[in-house]
C-alpha atoms as a PDB file:
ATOM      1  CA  UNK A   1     -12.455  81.584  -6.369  1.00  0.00           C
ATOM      2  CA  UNK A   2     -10.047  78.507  -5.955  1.00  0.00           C
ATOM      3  CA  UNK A   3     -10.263  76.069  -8.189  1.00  0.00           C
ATOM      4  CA  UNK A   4      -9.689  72.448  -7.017  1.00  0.00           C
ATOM      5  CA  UNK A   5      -8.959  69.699  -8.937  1.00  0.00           C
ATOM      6  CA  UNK A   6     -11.390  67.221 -10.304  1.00  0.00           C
ATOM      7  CA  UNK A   7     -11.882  64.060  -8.110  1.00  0.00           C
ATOM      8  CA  UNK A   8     -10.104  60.770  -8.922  1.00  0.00           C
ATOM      9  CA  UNK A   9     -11.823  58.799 -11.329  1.00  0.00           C
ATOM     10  CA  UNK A  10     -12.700  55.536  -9.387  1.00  0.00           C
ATOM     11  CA  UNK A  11     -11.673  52.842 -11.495  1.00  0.00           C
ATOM     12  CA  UNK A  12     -14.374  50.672 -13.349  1.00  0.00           C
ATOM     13  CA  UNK A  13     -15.058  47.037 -12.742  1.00  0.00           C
ATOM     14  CA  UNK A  14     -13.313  45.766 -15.608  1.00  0.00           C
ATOM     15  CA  UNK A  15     -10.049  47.613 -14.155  1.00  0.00           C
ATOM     16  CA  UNK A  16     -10.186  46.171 -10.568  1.00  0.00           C
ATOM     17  CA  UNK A  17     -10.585  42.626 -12.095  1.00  0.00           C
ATOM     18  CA  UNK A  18      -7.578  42.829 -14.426  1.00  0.00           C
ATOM     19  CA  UNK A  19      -5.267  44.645 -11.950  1.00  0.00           C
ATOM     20  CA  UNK A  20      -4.173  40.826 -10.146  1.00  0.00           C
ATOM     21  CA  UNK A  21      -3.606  39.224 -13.573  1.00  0.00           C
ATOM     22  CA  UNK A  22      -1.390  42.230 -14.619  1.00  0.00           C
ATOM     23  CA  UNK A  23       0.218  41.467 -11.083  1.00  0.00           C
ATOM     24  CA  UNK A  24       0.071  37.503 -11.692  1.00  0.00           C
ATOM     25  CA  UNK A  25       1.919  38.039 -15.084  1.00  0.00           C
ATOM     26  CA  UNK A  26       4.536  40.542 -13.880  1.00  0.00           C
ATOM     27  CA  UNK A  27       5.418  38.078 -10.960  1.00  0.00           C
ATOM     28  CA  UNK A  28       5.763  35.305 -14.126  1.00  0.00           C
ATOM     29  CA  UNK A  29       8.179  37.764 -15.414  1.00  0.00           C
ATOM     30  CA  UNK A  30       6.280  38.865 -18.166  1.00  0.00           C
ATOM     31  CA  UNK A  31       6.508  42.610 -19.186  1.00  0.00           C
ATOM     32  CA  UNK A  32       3.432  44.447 -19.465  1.00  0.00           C
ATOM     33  CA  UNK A  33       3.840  46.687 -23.204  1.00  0.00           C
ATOM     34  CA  UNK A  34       1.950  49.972 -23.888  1.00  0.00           C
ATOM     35  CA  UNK A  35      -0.035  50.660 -27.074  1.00  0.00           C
ATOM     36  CA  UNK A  36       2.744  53.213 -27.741  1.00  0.00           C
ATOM     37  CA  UNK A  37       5.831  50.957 -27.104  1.00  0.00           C
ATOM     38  CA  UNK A  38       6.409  47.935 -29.233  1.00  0.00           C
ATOM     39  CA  UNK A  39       8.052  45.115 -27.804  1.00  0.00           C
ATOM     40  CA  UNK A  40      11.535  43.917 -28.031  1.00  0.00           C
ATOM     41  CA  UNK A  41      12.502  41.712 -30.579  1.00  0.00           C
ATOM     42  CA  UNK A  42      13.489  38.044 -29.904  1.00  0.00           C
ATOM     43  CA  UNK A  43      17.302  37.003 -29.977  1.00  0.00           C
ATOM     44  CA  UNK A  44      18.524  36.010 -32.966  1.00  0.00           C
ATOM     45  CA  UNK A  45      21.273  33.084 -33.152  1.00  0.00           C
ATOM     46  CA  UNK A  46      24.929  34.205 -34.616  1.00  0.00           C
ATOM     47  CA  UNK A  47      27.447  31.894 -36.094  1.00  0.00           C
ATOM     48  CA  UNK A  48      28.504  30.331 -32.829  1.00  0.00           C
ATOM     49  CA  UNK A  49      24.737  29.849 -31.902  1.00  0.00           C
ATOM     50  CA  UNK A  50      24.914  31.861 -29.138  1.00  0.00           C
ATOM     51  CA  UNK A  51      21.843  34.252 -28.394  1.00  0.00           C
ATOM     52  CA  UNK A  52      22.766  37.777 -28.600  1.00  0.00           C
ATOM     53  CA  UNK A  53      20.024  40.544 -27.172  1.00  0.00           C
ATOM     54  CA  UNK A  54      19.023  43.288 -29.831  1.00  0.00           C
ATOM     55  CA  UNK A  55      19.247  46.470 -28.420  1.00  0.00           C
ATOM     56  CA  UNK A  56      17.200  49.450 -29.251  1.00  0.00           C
ATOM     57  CA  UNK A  57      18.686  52.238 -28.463  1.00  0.00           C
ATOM     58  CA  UNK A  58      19.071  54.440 -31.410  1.00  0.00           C
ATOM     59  CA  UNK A  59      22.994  54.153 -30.886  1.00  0.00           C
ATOM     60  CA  UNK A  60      23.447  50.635 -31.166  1.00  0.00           C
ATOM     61  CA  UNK A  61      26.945  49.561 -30.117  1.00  0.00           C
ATOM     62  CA  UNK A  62      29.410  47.483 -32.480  1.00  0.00           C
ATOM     63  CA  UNK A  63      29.734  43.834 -32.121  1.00  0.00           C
ATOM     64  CA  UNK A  64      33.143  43.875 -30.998  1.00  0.00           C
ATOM     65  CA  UNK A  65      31.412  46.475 -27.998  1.00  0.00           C
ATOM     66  CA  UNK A  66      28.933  43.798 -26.839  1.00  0.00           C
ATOM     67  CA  UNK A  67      29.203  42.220 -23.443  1.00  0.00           C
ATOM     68  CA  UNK A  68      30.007  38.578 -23.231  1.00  0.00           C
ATOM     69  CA  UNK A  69      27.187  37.991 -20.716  1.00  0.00           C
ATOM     70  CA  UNK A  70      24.779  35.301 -22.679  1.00  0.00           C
ATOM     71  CA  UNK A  71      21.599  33.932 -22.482  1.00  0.00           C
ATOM     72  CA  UNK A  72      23.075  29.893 -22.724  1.00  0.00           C
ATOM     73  CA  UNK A  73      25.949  28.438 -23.698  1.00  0.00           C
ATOM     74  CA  UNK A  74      25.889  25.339 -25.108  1.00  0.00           C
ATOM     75  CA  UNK A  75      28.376  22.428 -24.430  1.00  0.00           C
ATOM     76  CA  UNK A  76      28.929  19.546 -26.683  1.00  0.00           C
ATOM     77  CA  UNK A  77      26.910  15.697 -24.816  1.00  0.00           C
ATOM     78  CA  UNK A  78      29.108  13.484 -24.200  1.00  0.00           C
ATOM     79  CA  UNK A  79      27.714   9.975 -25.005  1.00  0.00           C
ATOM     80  CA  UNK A  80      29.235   7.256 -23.098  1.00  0.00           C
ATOM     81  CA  UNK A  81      27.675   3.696 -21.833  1.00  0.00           C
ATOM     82  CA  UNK A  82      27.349   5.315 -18.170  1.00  0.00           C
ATOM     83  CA  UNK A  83      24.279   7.917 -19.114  1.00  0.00           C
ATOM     84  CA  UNK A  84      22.037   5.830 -20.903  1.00  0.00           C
ATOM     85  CA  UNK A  85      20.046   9.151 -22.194  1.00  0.00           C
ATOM     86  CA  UNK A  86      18.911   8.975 -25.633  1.00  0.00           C
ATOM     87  CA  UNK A  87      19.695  11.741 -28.133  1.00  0.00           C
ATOM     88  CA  UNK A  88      16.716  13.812 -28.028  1.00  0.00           C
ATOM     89  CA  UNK A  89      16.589  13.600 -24.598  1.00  0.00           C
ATOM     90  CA  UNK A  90      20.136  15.211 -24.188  1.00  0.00           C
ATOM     91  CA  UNK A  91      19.280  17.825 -27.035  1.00  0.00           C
ATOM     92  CA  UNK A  92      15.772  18.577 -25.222  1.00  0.00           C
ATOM     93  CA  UNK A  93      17.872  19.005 -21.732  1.00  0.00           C
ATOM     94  CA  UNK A  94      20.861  21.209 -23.454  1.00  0.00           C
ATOM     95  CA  UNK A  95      18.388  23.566 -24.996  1.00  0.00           C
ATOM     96  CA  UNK A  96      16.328  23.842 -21.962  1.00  0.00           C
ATOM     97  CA  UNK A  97      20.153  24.654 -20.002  1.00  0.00           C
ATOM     98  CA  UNK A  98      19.356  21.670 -17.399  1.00  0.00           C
ATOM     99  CA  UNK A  99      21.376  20.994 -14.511  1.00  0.00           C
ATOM    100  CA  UNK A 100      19.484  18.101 -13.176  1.00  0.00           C
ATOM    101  CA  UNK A 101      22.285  15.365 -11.972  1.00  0.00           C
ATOM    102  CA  UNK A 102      22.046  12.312 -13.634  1.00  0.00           C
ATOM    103  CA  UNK A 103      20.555   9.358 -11.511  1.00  0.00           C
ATOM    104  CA  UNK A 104      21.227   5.504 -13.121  1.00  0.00           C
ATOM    105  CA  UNK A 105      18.379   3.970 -11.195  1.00  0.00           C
ATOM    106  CA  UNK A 106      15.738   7.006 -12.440  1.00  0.00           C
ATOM    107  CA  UNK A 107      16.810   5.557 -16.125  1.00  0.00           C
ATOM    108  CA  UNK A 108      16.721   2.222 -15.492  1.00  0.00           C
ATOM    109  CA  UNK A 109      13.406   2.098 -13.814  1.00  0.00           C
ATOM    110  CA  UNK A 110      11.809   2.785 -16.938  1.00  0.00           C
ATOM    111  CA  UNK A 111      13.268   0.114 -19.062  1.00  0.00           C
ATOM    112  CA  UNK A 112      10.578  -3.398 -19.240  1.00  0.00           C
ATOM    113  CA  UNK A 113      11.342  -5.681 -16.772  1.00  0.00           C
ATOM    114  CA  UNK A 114      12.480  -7.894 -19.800  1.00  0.00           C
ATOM    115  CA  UNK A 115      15.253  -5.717 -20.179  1.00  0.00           C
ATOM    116  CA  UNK A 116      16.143  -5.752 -16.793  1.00  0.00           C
ATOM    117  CA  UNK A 117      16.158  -9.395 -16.034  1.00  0.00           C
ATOM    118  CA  UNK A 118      18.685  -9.417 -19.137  1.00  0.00           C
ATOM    119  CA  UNK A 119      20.988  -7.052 -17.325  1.00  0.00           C
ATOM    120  CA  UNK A 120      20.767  -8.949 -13.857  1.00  0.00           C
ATOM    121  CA  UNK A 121      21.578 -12.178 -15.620  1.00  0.00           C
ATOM    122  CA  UNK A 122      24.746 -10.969 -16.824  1.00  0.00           C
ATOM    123  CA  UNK A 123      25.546  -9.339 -13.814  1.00  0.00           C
ATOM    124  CA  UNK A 124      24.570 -12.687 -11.308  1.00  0.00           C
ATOM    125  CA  UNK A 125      24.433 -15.570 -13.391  1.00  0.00           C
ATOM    126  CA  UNK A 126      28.079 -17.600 -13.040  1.00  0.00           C
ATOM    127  CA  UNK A 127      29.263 -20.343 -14.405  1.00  0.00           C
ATOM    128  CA  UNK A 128      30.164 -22.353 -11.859  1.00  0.00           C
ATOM    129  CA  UNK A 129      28.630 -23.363  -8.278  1.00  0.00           C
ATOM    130  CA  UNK A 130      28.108 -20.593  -5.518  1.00  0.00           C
ATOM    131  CA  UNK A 131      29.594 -21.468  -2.428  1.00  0.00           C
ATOM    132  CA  UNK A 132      26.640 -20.847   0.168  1.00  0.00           C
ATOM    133  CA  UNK A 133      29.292 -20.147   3.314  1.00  0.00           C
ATOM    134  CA  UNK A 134      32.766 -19.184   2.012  1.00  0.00           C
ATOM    135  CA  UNK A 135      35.282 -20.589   5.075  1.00  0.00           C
ATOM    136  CA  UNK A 136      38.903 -21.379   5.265  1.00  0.00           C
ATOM    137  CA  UNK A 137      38.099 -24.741   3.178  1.00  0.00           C
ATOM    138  CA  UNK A 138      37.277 -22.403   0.383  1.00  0.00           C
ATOM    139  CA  UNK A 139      39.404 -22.822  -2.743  1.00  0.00           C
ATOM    140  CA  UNK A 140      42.083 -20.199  -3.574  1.00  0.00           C
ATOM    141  CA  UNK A 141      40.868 -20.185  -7.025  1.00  0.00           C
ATOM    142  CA  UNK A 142      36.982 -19.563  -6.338  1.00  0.00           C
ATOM    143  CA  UNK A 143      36.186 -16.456  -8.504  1.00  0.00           C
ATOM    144  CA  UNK A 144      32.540 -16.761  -9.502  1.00  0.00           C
ATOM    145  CA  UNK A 145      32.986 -12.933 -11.050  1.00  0.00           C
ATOM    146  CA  UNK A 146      29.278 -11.549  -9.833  1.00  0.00           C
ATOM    147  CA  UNK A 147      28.009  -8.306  -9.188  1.00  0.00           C
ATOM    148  CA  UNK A 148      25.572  -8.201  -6.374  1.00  0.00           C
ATOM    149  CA  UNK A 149      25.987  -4.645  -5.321  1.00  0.00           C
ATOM    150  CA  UNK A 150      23.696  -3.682  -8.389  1.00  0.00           C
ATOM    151  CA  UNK A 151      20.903  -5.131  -5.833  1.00  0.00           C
ATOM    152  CA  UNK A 152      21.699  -2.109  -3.587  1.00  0.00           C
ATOM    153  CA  UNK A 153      20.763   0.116  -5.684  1.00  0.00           C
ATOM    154  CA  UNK A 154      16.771   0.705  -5.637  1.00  0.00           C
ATOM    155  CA  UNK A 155      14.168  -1.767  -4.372  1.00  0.00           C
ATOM    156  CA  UNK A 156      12.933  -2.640  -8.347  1.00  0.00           C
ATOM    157  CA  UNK A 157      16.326  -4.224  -9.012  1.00  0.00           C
ATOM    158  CA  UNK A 158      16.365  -5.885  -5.374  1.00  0.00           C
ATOM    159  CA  UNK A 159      13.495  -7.825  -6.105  1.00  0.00           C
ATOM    160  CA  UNK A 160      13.883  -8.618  -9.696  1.00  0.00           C
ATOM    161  CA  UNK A 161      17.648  -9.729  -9.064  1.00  0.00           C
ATOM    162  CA  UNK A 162      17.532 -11.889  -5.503  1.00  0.00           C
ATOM    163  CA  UNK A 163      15.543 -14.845  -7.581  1.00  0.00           C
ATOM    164  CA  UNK A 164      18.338 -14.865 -10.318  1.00  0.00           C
ATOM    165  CA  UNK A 165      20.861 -14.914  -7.920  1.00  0.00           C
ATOM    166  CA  UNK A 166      19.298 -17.379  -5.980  1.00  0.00           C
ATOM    167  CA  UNK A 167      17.368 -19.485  -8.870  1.00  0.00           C
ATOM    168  CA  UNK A 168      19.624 -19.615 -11.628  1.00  0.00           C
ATOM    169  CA  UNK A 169      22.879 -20.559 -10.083  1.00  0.00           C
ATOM    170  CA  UNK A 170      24.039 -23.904  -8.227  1.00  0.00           C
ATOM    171  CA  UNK A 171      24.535 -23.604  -4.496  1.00  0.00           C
ATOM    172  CA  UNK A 172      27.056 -25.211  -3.313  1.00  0.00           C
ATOM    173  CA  UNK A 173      29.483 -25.997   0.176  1.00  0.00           C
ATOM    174  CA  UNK A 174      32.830 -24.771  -0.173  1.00  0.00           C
ATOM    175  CA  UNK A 175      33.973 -28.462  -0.041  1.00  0.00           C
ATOM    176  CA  UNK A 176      33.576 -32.174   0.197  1.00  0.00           C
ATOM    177  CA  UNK A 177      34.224 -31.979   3.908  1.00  0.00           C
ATOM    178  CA  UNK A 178      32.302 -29.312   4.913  1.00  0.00           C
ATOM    179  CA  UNK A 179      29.230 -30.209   2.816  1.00  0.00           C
ATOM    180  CA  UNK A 180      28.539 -32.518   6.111  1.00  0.00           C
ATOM    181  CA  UNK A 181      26.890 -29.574   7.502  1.00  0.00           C
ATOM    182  CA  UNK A 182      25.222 -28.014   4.693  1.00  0.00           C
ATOM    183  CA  UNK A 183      21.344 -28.412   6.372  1.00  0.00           C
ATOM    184  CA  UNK A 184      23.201 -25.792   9.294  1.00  0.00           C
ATOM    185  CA  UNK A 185      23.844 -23.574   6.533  1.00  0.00           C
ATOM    186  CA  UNK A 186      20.655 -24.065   4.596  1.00  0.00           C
ATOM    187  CA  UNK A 187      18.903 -23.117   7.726  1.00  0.00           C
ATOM    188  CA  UNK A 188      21.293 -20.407   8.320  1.00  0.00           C
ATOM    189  CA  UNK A 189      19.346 -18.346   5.173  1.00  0.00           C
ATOM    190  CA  UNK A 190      16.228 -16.222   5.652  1.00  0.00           C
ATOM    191  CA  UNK A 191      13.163 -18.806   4.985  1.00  0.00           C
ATOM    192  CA  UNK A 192      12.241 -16.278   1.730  1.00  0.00           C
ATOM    193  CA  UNK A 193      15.703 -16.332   0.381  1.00  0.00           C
ATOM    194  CA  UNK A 194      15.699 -20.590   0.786  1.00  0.00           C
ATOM    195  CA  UNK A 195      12.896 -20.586  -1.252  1.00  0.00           C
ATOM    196  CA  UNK A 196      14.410 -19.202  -3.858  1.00  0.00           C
ATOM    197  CA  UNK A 197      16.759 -21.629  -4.816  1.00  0.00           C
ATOM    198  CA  UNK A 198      16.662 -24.210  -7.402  1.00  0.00           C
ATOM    199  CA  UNK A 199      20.216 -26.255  -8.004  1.00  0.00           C
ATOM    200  CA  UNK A 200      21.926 -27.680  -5.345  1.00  0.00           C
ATOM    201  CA  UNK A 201      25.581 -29.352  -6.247  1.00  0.00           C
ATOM    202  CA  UNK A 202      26.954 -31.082  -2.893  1.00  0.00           C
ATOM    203  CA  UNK A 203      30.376 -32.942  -3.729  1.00  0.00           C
ATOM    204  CA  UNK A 204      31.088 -35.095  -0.128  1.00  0.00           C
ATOM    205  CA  UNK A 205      33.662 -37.205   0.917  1.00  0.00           C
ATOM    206  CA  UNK A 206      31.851 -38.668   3.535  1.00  0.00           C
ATOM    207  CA  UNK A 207      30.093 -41.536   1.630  1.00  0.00           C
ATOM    208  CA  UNK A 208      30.783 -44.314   5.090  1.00  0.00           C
ATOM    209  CA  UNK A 209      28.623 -41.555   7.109  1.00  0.00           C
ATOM    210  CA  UNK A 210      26.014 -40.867   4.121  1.00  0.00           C
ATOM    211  CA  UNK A 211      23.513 -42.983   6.569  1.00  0.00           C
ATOM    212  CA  UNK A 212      23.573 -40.570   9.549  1.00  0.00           C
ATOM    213  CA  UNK A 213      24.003 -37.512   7.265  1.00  0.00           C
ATOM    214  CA  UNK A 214      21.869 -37.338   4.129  1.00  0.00           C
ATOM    215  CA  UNK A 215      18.430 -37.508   6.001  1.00  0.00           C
ATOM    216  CA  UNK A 216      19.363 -34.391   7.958  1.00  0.00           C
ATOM    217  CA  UNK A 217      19.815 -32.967   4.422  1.00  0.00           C
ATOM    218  CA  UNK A 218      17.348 -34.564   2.877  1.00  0.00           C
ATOM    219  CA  UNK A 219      14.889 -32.840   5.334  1.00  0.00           C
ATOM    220  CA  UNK A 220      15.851 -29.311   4.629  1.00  0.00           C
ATOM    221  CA  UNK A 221      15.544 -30.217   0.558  1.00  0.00           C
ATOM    222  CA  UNK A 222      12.098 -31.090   0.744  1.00  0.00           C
ATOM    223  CA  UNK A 223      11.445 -28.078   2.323  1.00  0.00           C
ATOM    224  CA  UNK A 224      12.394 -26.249  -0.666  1.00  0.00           C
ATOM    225  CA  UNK A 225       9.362 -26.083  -2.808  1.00  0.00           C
ATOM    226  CA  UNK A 226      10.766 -25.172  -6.319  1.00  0.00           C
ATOM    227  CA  UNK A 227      14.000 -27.238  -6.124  1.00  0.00           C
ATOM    228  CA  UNK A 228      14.386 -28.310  -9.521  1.00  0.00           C
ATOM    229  CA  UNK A 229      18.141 -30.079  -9.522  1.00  0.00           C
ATOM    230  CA  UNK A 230      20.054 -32.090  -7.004  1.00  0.00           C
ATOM    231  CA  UNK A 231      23.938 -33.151  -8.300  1.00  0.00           C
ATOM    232  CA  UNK A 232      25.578 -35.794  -5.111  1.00  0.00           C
ATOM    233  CA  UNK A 233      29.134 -36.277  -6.415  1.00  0.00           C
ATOM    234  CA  UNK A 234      31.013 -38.966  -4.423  1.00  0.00           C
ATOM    235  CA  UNK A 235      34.645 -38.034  -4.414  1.00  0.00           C
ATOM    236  CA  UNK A 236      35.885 -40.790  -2.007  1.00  0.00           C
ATOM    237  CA  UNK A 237      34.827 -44.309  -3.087  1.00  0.00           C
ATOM    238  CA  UNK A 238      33.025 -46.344   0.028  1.00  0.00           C
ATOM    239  CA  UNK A 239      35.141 -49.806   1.255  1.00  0.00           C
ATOM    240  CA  UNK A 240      33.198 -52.121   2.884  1.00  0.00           C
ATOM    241  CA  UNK A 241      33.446 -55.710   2.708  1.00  0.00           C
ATOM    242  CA  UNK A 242      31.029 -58.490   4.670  1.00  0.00           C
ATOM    243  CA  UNK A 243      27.237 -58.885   5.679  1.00  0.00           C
ATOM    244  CA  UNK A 244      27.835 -55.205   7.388  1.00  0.00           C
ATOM    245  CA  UNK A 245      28.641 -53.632   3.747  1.00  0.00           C
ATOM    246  CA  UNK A 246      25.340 -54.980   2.018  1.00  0.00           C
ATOM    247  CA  UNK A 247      23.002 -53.715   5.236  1.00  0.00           C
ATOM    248  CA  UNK A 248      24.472 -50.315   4.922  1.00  0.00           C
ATOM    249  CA  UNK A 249      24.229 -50.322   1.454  1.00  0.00           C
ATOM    250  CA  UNK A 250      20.478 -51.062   1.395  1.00  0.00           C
ATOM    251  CA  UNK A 251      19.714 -48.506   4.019  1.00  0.00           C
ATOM    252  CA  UNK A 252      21.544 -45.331   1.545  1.00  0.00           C
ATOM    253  CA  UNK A 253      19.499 -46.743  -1.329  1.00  0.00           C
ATOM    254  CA  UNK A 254      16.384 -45.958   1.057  1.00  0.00           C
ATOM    255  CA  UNK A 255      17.541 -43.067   1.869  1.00  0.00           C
ATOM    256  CA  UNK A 256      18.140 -41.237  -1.734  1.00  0.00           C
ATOM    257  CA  UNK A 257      14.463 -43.152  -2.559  1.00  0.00           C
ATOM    258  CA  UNK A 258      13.079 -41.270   0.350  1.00  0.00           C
ATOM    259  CA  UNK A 259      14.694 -38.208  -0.164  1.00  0.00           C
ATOM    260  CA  UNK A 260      13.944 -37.990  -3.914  1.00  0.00           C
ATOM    261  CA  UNK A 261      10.266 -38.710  -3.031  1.00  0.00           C
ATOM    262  CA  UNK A 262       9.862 -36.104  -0.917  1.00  0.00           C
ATOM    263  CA  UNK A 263      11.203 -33.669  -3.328  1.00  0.00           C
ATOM    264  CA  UNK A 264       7.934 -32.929  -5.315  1.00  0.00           C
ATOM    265  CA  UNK A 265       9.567 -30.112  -8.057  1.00  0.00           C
ATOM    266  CA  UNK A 266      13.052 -32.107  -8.364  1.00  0.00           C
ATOM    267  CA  UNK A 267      13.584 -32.683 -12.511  1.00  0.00           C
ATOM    268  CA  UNK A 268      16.718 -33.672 -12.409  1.00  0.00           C
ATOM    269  CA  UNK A 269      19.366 -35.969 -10.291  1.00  0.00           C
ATOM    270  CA  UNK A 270      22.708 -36.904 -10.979  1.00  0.00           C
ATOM    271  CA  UNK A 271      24.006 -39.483  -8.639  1.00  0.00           C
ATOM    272  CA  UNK A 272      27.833 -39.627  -9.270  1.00  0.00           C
ATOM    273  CA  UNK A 273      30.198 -41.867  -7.540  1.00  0.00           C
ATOM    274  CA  UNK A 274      28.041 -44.149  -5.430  1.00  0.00           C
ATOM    275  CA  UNK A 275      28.577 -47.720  -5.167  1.00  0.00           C
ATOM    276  CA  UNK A 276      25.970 -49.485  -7.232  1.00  0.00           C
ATOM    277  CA  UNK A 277      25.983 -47.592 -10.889  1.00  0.00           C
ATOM    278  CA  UNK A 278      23.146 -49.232 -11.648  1.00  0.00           C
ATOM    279  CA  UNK A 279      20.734 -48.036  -8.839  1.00  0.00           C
ATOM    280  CA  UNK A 280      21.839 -44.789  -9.761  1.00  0.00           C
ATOM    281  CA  UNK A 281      21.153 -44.625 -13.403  1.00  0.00           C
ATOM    282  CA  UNK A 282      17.847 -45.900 -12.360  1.00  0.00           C
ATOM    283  CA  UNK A 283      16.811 -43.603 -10.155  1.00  0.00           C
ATOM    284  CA  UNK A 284      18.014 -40.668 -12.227  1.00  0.00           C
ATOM    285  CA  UNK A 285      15.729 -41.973 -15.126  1.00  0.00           C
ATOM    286  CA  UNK A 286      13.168 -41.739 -13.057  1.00  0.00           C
ATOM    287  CA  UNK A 287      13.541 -38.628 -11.771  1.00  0.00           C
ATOM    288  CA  UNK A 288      13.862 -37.138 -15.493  1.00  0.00           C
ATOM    289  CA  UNK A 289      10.828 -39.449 -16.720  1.00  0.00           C
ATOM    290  CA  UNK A 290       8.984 -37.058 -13.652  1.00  0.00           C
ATOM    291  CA  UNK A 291       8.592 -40.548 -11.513  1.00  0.00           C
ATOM    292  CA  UNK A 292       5.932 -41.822 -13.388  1.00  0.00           C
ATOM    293  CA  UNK A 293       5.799 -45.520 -13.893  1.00  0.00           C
ATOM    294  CA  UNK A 294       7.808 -48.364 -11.725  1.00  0.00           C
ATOM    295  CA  UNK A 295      10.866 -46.953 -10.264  1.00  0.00           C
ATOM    296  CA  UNK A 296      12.513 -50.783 -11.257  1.00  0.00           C
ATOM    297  CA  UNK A 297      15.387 -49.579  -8.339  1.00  0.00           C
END
């Protein structure tokens, strides 16, 4: 009589239901540990805090015997003004052995937008007047030391920074003679960017022509809905003499009258150089009084 061996034991219920977590966890990486075995024991840290496996094999080999491969190695941060990373956050990164490159605009793009208008304003705020069209009447000395690349770098500091560039410096022509034709190069900007600015400084040598070409000027202005600050600096003195002189004199006065009427936000005007000093101071008092009250012109 043969004897043949028992049938497999089907495995319960329990069993089939824990066999794809043991499968889930050994895909994790986790090792699955018998009743019998005990598990290995964590790392432990030498002098050089470097984590060094414990073996347990009933031989252990010397220390001068163990292999140099390691779990992590730490390097010393290096702290500079480029990274902008906090302490804990280059700790947290070192112990976690991260290799993630380090990306300016990810860091900035958490700072307030407080913060960040107070970086863009030292990085496009100058001193002195922006020429709008630089041309060979440019000076050779024009240095307004800006930094509008940082605009290029992600959309958040693209539309925070093109109002300070814009709003908080003057706008100028790159000089006296070319200023003629600064409604061309108004109109020459996108209608959004336009909008955006707030001083104009136009310095003009053309005082005998102001008649045929302020209005044109004075037209493009008033389309500028937040303009805040007009500066007209008259660097060549106007010689006229006669009945004609007086006529043409009159009509400019209308002119700047009309021109500062139209301009609903303007605050301030400075009026330098023109003919009658009196008119001028006038009119700039009422500007900065907010034209309330006669303009006594």
């Amino acid at each position: 009589m043969s004897l043949s061996p028992p049938p497999a034991r089907r495995p319960s219920r329990c069993q089939q239901l824990r066999r794809p977590f043991h499968k889930f966890r050994a895909w994790l990486g986790f090792k699955r540990h018998s009743s019998s075995t005990k598990p290995e024991a964590p790392p432990v840290l030498t002098d050089n805090h470097t984590a060094l496996p414990i073996t347990t094999e009933p031989n252990p080999v010397e220390p001068e015997q163990v292999s140099t491969t390691v779990a992590f190695t730490p390097s010393p941060p290096i702290y500079s003004s480029q990274n902008m990373e906090t302490f804990e956050n280059i700790q947290t990164e070192e112990r976690l052995g991260s290799t993630r490159p380090f990306i300016p605009t990810r860091r900035l793009q958490n700072l307030p937008i407080a913060v960040l208008t107070r970086i863009l304003q030292y990085l496009l705020v100058s001193d002195q007047p922006l020429i709008l069209q630089n041309d060979s009447e440019t000076p050779n000395d024009y240095r307004p030391h800006l930094h509008p690349e940082a605009l290029t770098s992600c959309r958040l500091l693209y539309h925070i920074g093109m109002p300070i560039l814009y709003g908080s410096n003057t706008i100028t022509a790159s000089s006296p003679a070319t200023s003629k034709h600064f409604d061309k190069q108004l109109l020459q900007l996108p209608g959004k960017l336009r909008q955006l600015i707030r001083h104009i400084k136009l310095e003009i040598d053309w005082a005998d022509q102001m008649w045929e070409n302020l209005p044109l000027i004075a037209r493009v202005l008033g389309e500028i809905v937040g303009l805040k600050s007009v500066e007209i600096v008259i660097t060549v003195p106007v010689q006229r003499t006669g009945a004609m002189a007086d006529m043409m004199l009159k009509v400019e006065k209308k002119i700047l009258v009309d021109m500062v009427t139209d301009l609903k936000g303007l605050r301030r005007l400075r009026l330098a150089g023109f003919q009658d000093r009196r008119f001028a101071d006038n009119l700039e008092a009422w500007v900065a009084r907010g034209r309330t009250g006669p303009a006594r012109l």
